[in-house]
Structures are given as C-alpha cells and as structure tokens.
C-alpha atoms as a PDB file:
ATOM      1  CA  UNK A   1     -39.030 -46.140-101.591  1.00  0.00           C
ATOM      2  CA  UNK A   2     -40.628 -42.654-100.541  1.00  0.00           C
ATOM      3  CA  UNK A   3     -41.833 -40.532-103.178  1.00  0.00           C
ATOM      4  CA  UNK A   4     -39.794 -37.581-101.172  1.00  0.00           C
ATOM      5  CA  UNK A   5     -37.056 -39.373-101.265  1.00  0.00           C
ATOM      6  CA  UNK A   6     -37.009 -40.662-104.517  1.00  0.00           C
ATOM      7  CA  UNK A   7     -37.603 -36.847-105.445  1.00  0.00           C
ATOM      8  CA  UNK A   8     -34.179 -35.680-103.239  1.00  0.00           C
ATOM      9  CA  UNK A   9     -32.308 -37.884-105.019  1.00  0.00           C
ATOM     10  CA  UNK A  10     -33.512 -36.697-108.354  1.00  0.00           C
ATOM     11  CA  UNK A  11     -32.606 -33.076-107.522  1.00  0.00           C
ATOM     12  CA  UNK A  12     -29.412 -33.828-105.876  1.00  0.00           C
ATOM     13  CA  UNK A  13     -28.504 -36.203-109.194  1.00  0.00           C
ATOM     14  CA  UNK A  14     -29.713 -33.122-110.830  1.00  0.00           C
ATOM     15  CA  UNK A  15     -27.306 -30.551-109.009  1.00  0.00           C
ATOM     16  CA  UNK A  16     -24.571 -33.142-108.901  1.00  0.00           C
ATOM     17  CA  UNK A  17     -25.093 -33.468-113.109  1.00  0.00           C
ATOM     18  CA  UNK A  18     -25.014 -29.608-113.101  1.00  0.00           C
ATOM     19  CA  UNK A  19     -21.652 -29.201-111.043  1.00  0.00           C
ATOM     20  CA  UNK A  20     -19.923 -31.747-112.921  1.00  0.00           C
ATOM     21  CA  UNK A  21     -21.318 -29.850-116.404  1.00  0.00           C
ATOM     22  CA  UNK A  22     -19.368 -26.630-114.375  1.00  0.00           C
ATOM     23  CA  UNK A  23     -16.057 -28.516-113.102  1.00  0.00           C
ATOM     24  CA  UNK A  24     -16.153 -29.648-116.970  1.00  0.00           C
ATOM     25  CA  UNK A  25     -16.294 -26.543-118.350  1.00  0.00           C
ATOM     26  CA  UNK A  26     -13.873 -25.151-115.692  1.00  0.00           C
ATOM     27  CA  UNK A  27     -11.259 -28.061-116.515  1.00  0.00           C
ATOM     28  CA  UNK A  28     -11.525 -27.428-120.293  1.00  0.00           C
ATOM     29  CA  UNK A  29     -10.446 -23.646-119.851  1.00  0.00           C
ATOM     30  CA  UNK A  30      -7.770 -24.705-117.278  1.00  0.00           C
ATOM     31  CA  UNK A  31      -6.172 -27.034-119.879  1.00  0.00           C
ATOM     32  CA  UNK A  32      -6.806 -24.517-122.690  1.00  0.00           C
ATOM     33  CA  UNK A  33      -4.901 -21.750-120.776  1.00  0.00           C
ATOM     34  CA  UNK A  34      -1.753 -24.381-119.736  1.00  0.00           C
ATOM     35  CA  UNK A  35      -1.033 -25.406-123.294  1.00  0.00           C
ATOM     36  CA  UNK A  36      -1.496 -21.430-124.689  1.00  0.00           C
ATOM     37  CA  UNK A  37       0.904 -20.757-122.033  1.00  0.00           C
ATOM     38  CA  UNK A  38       3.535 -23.648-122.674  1.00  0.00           C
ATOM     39  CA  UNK A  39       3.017 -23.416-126.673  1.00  0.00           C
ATOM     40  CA  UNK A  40       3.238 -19.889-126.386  1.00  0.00           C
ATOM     41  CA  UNK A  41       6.993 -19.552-125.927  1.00  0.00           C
ATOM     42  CA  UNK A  42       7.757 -21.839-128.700  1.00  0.00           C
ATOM     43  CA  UNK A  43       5.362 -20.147-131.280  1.00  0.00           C
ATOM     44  CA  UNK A  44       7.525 -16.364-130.426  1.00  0.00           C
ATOM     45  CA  UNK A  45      10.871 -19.067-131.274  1.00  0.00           C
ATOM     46  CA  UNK A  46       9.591 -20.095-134.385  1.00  0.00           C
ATOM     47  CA  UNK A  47       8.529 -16.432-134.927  1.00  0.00           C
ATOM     48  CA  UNK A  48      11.990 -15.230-134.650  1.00  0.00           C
ATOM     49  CA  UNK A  49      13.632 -18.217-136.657  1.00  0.00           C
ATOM     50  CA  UNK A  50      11.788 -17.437-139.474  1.00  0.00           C
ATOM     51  CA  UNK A  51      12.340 -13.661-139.659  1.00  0.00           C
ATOM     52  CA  UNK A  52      16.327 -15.205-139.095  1.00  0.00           C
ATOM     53  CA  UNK A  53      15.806 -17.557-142.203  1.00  0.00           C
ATOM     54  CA  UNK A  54      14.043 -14.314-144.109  1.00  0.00           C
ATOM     55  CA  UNK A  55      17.522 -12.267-143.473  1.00  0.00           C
ATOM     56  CA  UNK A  56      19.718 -14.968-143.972  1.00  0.00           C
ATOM     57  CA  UNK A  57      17.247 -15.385-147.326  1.00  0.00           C
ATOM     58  CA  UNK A  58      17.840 -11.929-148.041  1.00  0.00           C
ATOM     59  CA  UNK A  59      21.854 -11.971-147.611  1.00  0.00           C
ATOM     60  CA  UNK A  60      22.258 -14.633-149.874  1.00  0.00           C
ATOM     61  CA  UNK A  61      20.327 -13.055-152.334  1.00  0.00           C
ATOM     62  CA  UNK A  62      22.342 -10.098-152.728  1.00  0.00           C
ATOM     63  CA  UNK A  63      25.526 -12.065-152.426  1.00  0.00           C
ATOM     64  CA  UNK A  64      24.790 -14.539-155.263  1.00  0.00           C
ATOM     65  CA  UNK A  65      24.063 -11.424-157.028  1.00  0.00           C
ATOM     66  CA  UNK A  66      27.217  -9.467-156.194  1.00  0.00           C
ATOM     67  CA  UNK A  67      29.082 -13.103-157.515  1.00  0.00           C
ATOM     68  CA  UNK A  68      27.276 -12.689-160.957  1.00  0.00           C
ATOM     69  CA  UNK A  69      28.186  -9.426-160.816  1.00  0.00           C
ATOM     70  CA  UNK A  70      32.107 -10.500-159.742  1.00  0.00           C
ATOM     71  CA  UNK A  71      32.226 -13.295-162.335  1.00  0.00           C
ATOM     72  CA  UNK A  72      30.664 -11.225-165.454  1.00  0.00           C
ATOM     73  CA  UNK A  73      32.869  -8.410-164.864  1.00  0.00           C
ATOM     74  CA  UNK A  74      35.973 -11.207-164.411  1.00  0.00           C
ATOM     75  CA  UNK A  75      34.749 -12.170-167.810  1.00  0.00           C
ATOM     76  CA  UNK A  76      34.614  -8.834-168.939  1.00  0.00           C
ATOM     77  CA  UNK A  77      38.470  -8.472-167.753  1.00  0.00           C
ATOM     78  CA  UNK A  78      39.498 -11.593-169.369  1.00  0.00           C
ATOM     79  CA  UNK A  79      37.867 -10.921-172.642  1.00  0.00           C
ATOM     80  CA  UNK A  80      39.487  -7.490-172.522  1.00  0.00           C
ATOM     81  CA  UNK A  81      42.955  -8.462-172.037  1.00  0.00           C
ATOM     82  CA  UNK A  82      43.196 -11.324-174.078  1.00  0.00           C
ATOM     83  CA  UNK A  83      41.921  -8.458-177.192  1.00  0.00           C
ATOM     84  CA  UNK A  84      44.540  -6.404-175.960  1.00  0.00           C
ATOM     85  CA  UNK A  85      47.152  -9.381-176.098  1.00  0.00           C
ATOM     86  CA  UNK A  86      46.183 -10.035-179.914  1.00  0.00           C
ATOM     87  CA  UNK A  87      46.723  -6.713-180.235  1.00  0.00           C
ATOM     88  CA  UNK A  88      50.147  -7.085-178.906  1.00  0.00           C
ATOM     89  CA  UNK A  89      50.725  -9.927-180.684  1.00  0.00           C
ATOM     90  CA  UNK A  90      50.077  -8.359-183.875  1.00  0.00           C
ATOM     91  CA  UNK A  91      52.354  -5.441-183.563  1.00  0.00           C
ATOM     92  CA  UNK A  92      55.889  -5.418-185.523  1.00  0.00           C
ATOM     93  CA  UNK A  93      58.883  -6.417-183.398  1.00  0.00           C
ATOM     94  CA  UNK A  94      61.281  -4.081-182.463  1.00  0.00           C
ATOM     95  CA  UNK A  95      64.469  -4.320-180.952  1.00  0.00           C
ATOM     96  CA  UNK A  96      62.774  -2.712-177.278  1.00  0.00           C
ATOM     97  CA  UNK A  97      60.608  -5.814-177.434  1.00  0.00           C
ATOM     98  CA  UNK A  98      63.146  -8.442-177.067  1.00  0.00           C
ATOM     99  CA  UNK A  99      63.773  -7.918-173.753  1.00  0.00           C
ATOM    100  CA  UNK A 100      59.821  -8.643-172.515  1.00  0.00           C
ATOM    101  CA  UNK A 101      58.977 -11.994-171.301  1.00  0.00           C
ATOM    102  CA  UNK A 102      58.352 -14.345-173.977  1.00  0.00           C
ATOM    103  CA  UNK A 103      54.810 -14.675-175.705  1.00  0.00           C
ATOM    104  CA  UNK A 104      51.921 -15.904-173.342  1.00  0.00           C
ATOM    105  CA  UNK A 105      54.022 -15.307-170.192  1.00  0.00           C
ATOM    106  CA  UNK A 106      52.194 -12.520-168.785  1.00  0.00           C
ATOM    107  CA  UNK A 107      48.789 -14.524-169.958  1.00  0.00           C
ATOM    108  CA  UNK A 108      49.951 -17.863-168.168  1.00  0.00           C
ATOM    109  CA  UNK A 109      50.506 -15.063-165.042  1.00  0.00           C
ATOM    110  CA  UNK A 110      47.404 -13.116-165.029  1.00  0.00           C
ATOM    111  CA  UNK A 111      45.652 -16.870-165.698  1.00  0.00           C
ATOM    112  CA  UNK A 112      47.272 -18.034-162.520  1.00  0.00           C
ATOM    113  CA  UNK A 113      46.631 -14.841-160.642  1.00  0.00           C
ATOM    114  CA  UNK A 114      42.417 -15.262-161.558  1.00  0.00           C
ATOM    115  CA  UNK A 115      42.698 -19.089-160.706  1.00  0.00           C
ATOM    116  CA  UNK A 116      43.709 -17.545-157.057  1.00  0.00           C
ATOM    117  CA  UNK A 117      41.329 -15.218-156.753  1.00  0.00           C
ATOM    118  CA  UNK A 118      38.542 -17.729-157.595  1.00  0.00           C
ATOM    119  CA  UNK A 119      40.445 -20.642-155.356  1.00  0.00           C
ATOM    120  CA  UNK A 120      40.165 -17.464-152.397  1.00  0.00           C
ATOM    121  CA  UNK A 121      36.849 -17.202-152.819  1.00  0.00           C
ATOM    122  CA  UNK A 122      35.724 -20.975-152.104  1.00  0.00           C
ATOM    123  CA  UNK A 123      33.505 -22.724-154.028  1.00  0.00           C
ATOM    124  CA  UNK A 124      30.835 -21.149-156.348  1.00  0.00           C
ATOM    125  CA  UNK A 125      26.903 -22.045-155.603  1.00  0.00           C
ATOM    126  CA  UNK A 126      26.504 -21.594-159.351  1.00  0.00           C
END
C-alpha cells in the first residue's frame, strides 16, 4: 500500500472516530432529554400525592384529636351523672317521688342513649 493512502485512511478513521465521539455525545443528550420529559409528568403526580397524603395526614390528626376530646368529655358526662344519681339515690323519699320511674331507669336510658351515639359514630381507631 501507498504511504498517501495509508495516511487518508488514517485521517478519515480519524474524522470518522471523531463524528461517532459527536453522534455519541448527541445521542446521550437526546435520551437524557426523552426520559426528563416522560419522567417528568410522573414526578409533578407523585408531587401532588404526597402534599394529598400530608392533608389527609393533617385531617386525621385533628380528628383523632377532636375524638379524645369527644370521648373524655363523654367520660366527663358519665362520671357526672352517675354522682348526681348517688346523690339522688341518697335523698329521703317522699310521697312526689313515687311517681318517677323506678331506680336505674333513667341510667339504663341515658346508657342506651351513649351506646347510640358511639354505635353513630362507627368504629373508634383507638
């Protein structure tokens, strides 16, 4: 083979090396720009259900603390009126008193009527 030639073909392997290196490089960026742009859409969706689970997070914060807040004050009631009942209970009988319900009536009511506010409510997370 000719020196010349033999020289040619090392520049054009050269140049040919160096447009590949470029088509490379250009093919990298053009695969690097399609995934950004099809990940892209599903990275703003998880975005947004996060900042949904962070609300919904939020909400069920302050409603398992407005259901302490429902069941210590239902204690609070309950405590209240069965002191109130003793009280009752303790007092001398008289003959106006004879015509209330008999003893623990009212309790076995106001016992049912809590049972149906809790049953109303579903069931407790506590």
């Amino acid at each position: 083979m000719n020196a010349s030639y033999i020289a040619a073909l090392e520049t054009e392997n050269y140049r040919l090396r160096a447009e590949n290196e470029e088509l490379k490089s250009q093919l990298i960026d053009i695969i690097k720009e399609a995934i950004q742009e099809a990940v892209q859409p599903l990275q703003d969706e998880v975005s947004q259900l996060r900042a949904t689970v962070a609300r919904q997070d939020e909400k069920i914060t302050a409603l398992e603390s407005t259901e302490e807040h429902d069941i210590s004050r239902l204690a609070l009631d309950i405590a209240l009126d069965r002191q109130r009942l003793a009280r009752l209970e303790q007092r001398p009988t008289t003959a106006q008193e004879t015509t209330t319900p008999p003893r623990g009536t009212k309790t076995l009511a106001r016992i049912a009527k809590i049972n149906e506010v809790l049953k109303s409510r579903g069931p407790s997370a506590s």
